[in-house]
C-alpha atoms as a PDB file:
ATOM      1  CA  UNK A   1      62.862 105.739   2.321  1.00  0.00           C
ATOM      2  CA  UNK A   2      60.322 104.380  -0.136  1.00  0.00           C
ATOM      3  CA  UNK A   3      57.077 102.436   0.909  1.00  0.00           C
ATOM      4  CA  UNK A   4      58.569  99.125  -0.961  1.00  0.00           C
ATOM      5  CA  UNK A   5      61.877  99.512   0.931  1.00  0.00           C
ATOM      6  CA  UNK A   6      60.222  99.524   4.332  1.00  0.00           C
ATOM      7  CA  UNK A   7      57.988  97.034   3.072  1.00  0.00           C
ATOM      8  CA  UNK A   8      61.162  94.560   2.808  1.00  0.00           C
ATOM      9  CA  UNK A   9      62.518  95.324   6.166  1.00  0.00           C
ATOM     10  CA  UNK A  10      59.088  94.889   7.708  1.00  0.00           C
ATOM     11  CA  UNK A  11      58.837  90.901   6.038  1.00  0.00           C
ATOM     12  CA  UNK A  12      62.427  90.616   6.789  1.00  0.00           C
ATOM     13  CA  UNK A  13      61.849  91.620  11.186  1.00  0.00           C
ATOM     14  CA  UNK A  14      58.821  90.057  11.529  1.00  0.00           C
ATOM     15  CA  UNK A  15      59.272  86.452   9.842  1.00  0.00           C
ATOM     16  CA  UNK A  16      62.707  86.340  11.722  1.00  0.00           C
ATOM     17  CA  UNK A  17      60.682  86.801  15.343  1.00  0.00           C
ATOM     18  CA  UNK A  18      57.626  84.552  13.866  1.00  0.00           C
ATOM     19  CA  UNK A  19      58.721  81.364  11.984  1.00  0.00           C
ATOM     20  CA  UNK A  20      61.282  80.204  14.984  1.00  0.00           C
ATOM     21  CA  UNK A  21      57.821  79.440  16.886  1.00  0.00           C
ATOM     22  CA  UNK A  22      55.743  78.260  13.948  1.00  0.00           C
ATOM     23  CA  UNK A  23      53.873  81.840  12.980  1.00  0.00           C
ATOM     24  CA  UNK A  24      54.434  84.150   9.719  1.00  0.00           C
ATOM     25  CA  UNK A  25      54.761  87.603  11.718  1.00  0.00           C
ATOM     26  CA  UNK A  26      52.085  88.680   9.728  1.00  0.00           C
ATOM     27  CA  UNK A  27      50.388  89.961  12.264  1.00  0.00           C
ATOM     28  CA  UNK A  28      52.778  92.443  13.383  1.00  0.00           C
ATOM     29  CA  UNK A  29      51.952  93.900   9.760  1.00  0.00           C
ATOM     30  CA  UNK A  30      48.958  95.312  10.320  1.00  0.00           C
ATOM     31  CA  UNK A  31      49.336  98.674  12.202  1.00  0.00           C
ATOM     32  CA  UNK A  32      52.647  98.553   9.947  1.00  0.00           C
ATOM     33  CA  UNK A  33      50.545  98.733   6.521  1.00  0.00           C
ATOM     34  CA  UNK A  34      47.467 101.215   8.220  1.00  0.00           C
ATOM     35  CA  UNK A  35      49.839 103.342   9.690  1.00  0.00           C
ATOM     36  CA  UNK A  36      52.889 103.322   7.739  1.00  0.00           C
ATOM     37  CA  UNK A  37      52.319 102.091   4.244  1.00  0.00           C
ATOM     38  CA  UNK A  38      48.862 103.322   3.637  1.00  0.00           C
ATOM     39  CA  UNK A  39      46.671  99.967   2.902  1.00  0.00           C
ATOM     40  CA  UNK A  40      43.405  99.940   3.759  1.00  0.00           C
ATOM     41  CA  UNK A  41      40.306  98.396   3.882  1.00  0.00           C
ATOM     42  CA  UNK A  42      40.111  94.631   3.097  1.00  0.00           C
ATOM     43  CA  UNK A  43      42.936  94.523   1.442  1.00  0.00           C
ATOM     44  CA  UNK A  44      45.281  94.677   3.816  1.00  0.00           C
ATOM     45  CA  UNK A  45      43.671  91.255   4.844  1.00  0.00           C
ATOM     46  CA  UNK A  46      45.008  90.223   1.169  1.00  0.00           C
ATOM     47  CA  UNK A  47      48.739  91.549   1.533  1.00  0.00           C
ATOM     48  CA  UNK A  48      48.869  90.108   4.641  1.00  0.00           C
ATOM     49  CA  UNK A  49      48.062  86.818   2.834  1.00  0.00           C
ATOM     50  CA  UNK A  50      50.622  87.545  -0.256  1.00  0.00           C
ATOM     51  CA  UNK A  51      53.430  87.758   2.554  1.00  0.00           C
ATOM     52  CA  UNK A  52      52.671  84.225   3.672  1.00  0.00           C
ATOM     53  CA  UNK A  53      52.559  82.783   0.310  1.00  0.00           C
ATOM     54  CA  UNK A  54      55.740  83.783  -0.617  1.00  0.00           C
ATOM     55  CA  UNK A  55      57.667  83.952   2.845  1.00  0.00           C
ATOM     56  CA  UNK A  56      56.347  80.818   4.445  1.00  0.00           C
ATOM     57  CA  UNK A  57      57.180  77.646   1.980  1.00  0.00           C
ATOM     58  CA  UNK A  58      61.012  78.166   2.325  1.00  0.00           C
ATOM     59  CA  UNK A  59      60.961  77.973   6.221  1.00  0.00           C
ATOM     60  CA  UNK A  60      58.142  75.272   6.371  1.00  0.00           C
ATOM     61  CA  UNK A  61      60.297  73.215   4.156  1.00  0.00           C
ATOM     62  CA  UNK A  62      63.497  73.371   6.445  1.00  0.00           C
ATOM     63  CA  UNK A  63      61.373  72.359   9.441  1.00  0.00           C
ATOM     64  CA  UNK A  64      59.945  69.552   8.130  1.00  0.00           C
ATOM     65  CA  UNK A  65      63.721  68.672   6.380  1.00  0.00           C
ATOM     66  CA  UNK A  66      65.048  68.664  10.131  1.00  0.00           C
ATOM     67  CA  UNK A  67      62.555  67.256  11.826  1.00  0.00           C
ATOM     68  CA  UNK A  68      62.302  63.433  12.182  1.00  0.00           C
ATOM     69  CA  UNK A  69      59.188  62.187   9.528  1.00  0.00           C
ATOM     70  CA  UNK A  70      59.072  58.977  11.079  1.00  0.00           C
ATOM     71  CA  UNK A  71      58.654  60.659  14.508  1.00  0.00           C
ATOM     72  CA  UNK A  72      54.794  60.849  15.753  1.00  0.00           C
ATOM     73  CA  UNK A  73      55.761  63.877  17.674  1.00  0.00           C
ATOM     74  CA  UNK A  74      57.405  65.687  14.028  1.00  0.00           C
ATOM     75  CA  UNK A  75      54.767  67.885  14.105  1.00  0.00           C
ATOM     76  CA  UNK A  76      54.442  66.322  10.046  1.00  0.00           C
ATOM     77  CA  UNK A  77      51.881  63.679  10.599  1.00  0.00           C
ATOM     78  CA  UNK A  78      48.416  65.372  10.414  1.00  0.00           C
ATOM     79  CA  UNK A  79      49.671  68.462   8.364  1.00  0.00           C
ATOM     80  CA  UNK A  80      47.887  67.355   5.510  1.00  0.00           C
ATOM     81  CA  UNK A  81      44.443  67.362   7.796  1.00  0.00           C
ATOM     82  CA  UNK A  82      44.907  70.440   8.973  1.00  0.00           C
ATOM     83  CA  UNK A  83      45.853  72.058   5.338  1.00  0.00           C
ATOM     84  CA  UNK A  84      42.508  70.570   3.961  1.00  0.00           C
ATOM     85  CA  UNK A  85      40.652  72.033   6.576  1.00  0.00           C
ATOM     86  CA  UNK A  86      41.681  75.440   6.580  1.00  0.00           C
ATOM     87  CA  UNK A  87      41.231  76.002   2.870  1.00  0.00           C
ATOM     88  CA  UNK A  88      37.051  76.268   3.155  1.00  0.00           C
ATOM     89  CA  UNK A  89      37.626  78.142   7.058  1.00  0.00           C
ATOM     90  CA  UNK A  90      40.163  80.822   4.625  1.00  0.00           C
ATOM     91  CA  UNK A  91      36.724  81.172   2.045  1.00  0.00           C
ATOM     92  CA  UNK A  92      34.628  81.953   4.624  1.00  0.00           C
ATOM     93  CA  UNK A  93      36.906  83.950   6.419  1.00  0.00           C
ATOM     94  CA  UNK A  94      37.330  85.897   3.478  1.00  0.00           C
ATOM     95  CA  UNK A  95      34.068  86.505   2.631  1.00  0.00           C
ATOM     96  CA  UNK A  96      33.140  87.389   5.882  1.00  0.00           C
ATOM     97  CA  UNK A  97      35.930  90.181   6.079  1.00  0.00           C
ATOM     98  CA  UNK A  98      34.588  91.958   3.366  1.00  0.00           C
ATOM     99  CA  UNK A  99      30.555  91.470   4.321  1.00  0.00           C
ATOM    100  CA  UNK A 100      29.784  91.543   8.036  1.00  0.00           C
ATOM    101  CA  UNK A 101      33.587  92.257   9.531  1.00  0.00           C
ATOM    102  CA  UNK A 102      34.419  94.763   6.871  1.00  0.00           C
ATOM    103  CA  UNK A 103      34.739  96.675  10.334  1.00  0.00           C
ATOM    104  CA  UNK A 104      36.894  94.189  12.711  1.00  0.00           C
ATOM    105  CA  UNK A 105      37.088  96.311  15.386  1.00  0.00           C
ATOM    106  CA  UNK A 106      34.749  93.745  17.482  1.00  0.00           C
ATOM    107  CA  UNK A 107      36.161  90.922  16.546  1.00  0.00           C
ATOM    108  CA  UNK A 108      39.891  92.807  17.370  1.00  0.00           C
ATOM    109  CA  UNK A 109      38.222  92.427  20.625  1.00  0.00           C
ATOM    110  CA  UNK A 110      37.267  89.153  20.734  1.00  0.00           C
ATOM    111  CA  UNK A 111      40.942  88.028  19.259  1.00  0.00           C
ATOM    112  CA  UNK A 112      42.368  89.794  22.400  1.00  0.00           C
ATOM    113  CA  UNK A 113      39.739  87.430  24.727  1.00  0.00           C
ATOM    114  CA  UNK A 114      41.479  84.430  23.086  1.00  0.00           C
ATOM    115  CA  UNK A 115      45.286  85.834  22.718  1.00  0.00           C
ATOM    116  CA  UNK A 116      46.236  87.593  25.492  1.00  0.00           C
ATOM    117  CA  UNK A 117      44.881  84.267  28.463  1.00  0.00           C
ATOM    118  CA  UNK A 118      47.082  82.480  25.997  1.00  0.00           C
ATOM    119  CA  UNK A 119      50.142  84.541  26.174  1.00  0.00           C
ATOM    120  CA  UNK A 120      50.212  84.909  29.753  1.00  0.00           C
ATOM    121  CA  UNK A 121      49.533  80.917  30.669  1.00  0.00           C
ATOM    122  CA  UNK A 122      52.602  80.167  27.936  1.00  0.00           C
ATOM    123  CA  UNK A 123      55.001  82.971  29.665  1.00  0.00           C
ATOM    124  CA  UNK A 124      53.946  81.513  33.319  1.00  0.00           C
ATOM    125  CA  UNK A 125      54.337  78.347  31.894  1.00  0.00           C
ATOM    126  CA  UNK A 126      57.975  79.102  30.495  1.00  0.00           C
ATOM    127  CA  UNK A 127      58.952  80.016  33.673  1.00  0.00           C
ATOM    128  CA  UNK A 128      57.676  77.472  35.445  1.00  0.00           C
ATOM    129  CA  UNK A 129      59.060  74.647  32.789  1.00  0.00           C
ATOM    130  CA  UNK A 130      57.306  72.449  30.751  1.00  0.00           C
ATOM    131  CA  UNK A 131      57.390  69.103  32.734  1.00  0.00           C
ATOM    132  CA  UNK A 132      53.748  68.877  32.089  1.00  0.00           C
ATOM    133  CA  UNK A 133      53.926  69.544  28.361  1.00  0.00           C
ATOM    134  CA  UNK A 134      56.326  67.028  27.555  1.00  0.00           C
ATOM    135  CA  UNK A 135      54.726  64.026  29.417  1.00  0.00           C
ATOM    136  CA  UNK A 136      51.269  65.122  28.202  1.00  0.00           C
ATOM    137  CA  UNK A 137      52.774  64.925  24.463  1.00  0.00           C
ATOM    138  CA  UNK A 138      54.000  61.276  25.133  1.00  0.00           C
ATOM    139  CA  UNK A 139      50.360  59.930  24.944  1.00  0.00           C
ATOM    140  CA  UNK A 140      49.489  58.636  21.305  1.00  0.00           C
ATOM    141  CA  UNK A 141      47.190  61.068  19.152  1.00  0.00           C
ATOM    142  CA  UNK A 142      43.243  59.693  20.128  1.00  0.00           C
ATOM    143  CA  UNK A 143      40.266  60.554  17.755  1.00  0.00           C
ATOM    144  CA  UNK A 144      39.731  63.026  20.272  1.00  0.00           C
ATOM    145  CA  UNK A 145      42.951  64.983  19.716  1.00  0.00           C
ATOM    146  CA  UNK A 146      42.930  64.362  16.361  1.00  0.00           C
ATOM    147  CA  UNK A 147      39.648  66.217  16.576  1.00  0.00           C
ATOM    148  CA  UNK A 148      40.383  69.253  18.681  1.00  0.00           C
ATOM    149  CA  UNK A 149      43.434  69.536  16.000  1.00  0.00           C
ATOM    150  CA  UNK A 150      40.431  70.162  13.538  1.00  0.00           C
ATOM    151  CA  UNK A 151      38.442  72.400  15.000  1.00  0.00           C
ATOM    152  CA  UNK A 152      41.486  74.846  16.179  1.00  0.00           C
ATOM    153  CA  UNK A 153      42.229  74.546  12.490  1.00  0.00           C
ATOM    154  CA  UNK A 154      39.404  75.162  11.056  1.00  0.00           C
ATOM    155  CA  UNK A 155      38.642  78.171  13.969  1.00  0.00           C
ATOM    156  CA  UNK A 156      42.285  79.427  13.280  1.00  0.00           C
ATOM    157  CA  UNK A 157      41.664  79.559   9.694  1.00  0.00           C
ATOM    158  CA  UNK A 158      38.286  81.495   9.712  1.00  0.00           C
ATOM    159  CA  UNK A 159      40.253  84.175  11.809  1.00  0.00           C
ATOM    160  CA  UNK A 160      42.966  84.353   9.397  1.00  0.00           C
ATOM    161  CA  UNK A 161      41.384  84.556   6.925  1.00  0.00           C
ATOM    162  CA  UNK A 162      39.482  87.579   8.197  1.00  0.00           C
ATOM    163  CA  UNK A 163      42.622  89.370   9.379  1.00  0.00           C
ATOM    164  CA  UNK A 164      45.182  88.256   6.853  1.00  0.00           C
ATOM    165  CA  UNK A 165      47.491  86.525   9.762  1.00  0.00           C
ATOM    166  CA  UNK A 166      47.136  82.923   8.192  1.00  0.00           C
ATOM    167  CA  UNK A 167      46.065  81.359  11.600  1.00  0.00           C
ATOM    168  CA  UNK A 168      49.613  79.834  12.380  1.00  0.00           C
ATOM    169  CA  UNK A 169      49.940  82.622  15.151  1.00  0.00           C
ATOM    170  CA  UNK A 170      46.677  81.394  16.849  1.00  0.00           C
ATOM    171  CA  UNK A 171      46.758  77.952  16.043  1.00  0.00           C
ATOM    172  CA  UNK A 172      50.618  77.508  17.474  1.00  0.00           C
ATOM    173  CA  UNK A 173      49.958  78.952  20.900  1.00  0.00           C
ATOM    174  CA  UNK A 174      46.267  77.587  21.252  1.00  0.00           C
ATOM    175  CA  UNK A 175      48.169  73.560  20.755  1.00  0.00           C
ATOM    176  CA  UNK A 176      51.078  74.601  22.792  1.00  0.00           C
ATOM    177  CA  UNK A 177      48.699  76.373  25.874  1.00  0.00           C
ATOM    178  CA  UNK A 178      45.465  74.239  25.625  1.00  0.00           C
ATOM    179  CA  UNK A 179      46.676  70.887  24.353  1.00  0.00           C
ATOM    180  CA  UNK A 180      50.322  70.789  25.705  1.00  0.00           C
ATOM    181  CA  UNK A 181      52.124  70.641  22.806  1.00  0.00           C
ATOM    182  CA  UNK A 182      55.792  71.331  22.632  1.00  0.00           C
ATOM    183  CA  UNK A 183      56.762  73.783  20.466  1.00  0.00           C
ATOM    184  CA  UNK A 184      58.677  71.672  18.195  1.00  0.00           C
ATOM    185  CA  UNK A 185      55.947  69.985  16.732  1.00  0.00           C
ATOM    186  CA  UNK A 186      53.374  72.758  16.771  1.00  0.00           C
ATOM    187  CA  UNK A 187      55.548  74.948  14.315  1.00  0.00           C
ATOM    188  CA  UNK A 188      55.027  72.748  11.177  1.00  0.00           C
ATOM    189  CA  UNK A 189      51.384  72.338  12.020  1.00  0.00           C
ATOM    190  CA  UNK A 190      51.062  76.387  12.341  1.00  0.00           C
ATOM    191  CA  UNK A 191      53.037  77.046   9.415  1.00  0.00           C
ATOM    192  CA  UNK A 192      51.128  74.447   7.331  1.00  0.00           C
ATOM    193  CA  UNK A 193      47.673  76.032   8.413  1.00  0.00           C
ATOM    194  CA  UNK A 194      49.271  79.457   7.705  1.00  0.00           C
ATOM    195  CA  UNK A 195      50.082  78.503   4.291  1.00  0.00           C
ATOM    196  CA  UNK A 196      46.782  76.502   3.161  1.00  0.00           C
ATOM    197  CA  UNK A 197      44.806  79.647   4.069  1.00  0.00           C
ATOM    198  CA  UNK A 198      46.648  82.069   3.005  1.00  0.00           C
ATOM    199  CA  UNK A 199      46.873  80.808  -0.038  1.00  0.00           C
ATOM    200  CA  UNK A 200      43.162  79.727  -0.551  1.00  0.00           C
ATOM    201  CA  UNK A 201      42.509  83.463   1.058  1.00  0.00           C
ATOM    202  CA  UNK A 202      44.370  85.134  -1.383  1.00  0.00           C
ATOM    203  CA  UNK A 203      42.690  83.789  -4.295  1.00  0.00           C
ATOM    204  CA  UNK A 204      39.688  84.396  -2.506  1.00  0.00           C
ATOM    205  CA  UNK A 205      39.855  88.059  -1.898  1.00  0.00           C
ATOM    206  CA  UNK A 206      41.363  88.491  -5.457  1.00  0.00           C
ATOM    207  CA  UNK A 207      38.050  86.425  -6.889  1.00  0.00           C
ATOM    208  CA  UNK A 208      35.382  88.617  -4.572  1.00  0.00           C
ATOM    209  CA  UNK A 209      37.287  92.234  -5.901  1.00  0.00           C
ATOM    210  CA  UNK A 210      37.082  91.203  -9.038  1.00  0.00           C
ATOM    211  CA  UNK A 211      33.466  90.452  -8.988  1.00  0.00           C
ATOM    212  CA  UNK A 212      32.914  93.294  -6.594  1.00  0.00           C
ATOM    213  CA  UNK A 213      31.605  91.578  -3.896  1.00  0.00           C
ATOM    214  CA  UNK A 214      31.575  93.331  -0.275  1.00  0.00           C
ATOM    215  CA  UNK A 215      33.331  96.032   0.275  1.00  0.00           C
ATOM    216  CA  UNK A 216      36.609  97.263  -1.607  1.00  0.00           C
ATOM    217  CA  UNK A 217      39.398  97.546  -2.092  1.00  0.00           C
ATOM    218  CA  UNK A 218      39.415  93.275  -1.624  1.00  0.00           C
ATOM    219  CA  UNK A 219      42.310  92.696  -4.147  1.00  0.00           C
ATOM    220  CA  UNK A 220      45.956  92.882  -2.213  1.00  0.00           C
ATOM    221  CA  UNK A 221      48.468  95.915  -2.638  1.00  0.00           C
ATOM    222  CA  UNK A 222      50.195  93.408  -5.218  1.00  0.00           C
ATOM    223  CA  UNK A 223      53.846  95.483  -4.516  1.00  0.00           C
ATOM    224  CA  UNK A 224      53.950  96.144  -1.191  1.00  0.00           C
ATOM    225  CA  UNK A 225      52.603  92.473  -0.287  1.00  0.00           C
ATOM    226  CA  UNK A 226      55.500  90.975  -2.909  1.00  0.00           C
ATOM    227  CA  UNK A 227      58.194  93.363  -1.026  1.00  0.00           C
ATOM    228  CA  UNK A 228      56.632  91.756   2.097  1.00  0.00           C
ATOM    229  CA  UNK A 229      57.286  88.561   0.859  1.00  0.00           C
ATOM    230  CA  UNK A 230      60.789  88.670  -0.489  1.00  0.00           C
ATOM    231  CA  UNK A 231      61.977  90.664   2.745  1.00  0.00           C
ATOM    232  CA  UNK A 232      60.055  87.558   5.312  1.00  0.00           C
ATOM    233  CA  UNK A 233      62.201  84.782   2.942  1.00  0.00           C
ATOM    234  CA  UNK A 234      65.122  86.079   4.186  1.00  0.00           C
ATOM    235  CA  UNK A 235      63.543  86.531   7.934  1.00  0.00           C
ATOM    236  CA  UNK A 236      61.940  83.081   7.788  1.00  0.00           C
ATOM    237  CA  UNK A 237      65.646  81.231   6.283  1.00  0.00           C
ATOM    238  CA  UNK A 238      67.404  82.918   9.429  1.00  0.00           C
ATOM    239  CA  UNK A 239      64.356  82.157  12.398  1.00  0.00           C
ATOM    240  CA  UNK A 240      64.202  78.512  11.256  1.00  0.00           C
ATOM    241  CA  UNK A 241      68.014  78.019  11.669  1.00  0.00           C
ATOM    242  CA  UNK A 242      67.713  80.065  14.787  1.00  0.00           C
ATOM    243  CA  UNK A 243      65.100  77.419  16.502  1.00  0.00           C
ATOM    244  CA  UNK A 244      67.043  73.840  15.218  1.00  0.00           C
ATOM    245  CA  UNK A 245      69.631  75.874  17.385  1.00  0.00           C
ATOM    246  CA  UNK A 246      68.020  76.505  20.005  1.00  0.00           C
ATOM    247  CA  UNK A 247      66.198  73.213  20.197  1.00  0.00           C
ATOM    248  CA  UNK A 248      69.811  71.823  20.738  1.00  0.00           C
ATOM    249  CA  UNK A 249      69.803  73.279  24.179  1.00  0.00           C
ATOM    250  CA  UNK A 250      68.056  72.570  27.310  1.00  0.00           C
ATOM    251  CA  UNK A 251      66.194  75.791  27.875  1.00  0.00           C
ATOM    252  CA  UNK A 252      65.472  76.115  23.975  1.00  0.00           C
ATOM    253  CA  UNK A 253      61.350  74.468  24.535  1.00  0.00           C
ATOM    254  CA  UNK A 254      61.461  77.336  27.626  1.00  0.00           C
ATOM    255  CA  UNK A 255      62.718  79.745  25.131  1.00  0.00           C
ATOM    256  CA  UNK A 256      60.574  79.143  22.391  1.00  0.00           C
ATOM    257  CA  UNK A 257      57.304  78.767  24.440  1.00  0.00           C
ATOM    258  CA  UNK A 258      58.283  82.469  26.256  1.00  0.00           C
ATOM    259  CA  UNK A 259      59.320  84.055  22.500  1.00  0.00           C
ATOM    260  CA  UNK A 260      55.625  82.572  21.901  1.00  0.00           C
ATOM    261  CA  UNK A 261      53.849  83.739  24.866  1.00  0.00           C
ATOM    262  CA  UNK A 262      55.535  87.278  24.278  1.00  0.00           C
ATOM    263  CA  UNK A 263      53.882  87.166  20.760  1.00  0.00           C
ATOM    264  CA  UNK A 264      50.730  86.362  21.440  1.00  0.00           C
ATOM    265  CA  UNK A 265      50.579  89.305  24.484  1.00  0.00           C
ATOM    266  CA  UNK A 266      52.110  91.926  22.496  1.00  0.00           C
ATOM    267  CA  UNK A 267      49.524  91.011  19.364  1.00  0.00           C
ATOM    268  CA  UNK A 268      46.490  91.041  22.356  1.00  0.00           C
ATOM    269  CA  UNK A 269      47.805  94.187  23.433  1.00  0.00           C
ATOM    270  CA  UNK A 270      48.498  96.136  20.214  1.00  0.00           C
ATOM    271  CA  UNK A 271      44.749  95.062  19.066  1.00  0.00           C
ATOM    272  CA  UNK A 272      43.463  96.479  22.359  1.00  0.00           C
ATOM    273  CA  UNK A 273      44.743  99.612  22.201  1.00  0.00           C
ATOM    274  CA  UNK A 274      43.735  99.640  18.293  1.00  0.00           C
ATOM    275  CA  UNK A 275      40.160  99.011  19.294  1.00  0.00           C
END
């Protein structure tokens, strides 16, 4: 089986267990494209980021289409904040991938200090119910929300810009676990963030390779990131489907915040024994 083949059935498994909580999948990709599909160095950061472009619009646009607009609670209403503040956290994210981190295996660590307290509050918390969450997310959005919102946005987006995961899969279980957010309104937010960087990322990495900046290969793998792509639009159509579904039941917050608490503890995990 060719490298572009598996490349499609890699976009198409990971967007499908991703998008239903607000997250690309894209970080499942990157032992996938070390180990399996042989890109290295930077630029796997810059596939990574080609998969979200292409795979994350069609699924972002669904959510928004079924959510309410006029709803404070949408998820809709500060996406435009959080897109303009990722887009300089994705530059220097970028730039610092290919300088200082051109060697993340300390900051894999540090991403495992953040992700894996995070997975295991959200799976306690699925079990326990999410009571809390839901009267918590009743209060009207303060400056100081609206400014925690920020900086997790603008933090999120530095760190995917580094790793090529977008931020949506940090910024959807750090609102859900540290701000009580229910899922259903973090999953715009996260897929919004996940699209400003890695869009202002990719252009970035393609702009420092081309001027040689930092260490190389910067520039994606432009066919294996496009096969990416086109196999997480079919992924991404199905998981957002999957979670209006889901959102129709009772348990479906409980099963959405455990299918996000199981990410973020796997990702922790699989970085920790990378490191």
């Amino acid at each position: 089986m060719g490298e572009v083949t598996l490349a499609v059935i890699a976009g198409f498994v990971v967007a499908l267990l991703g998008t239903a909580v607000g997250v690309s999948g894209a970080v499942f990709l990157l032992p996938v494209e070390l180990s399996v599909l042989g890109v290295s160095g930077p630029a796997v950061s810059a596939t990574n980021l080609l998969f979200n472009v292409i795979s994350t619009p069609a699924a972002l646009r669904r959510l928004r289409i079924k959510a309410e607009p006029s709803s404070p609670r949408s998820g809709t209403d500060h996406a435009g904040m959080v897109a303009a503040v990722c887009v300089p956290a994705a530059v220097l994210g970028a730039y610092a991938r290919v300088s200082v981190l051109a060697d993340p295996g300390r900051f894999r660590l540090l991403l495992v200090a953040v992700l894996l307290p995070l997975g295991v509050n959200l799976l306690m918390r699925s079990v326990r119910g999410t009571r809390k969450t839901w009267r918590q997310a009743r209060e009207p959005m303060g400056e100081g929300r609206v400014r925690l919102l920020a900086g997790l946005a603008f933090l999120t987006g530095c760190i995917g810009g580094v790793l090529g995961i977008g931020g949506g899969s940090l910024l959807a279980p750090a609102l859900v676990g540290l701000a009580c957010w229910p899922v259903r309104r973090t999953a715009p937010l996260a897929l919004t963030a996940t699209l400003s960087t890695s869009v202002t990322g990719l252009v970035a990495y393609t702009l420092l390779d081309f001027a040689d900046i930092g260490v190389a290969p910067a520039a994606p793998f432009w066919d294996i990131g496009l096969a990416l792509g086109l196999g997480g639009l079919g992924g991404a159509s199905a998981a957002s489907a999957l979670q209006h579904r889901l959102l129709q039941h009772r348990l479906g917050e409980r099963l959405l915040t455990a299918l996000l608490g199981a990410i973020a503890t796997t990702t922790a995990i699989s970085y920790l024994l990378r490191a």
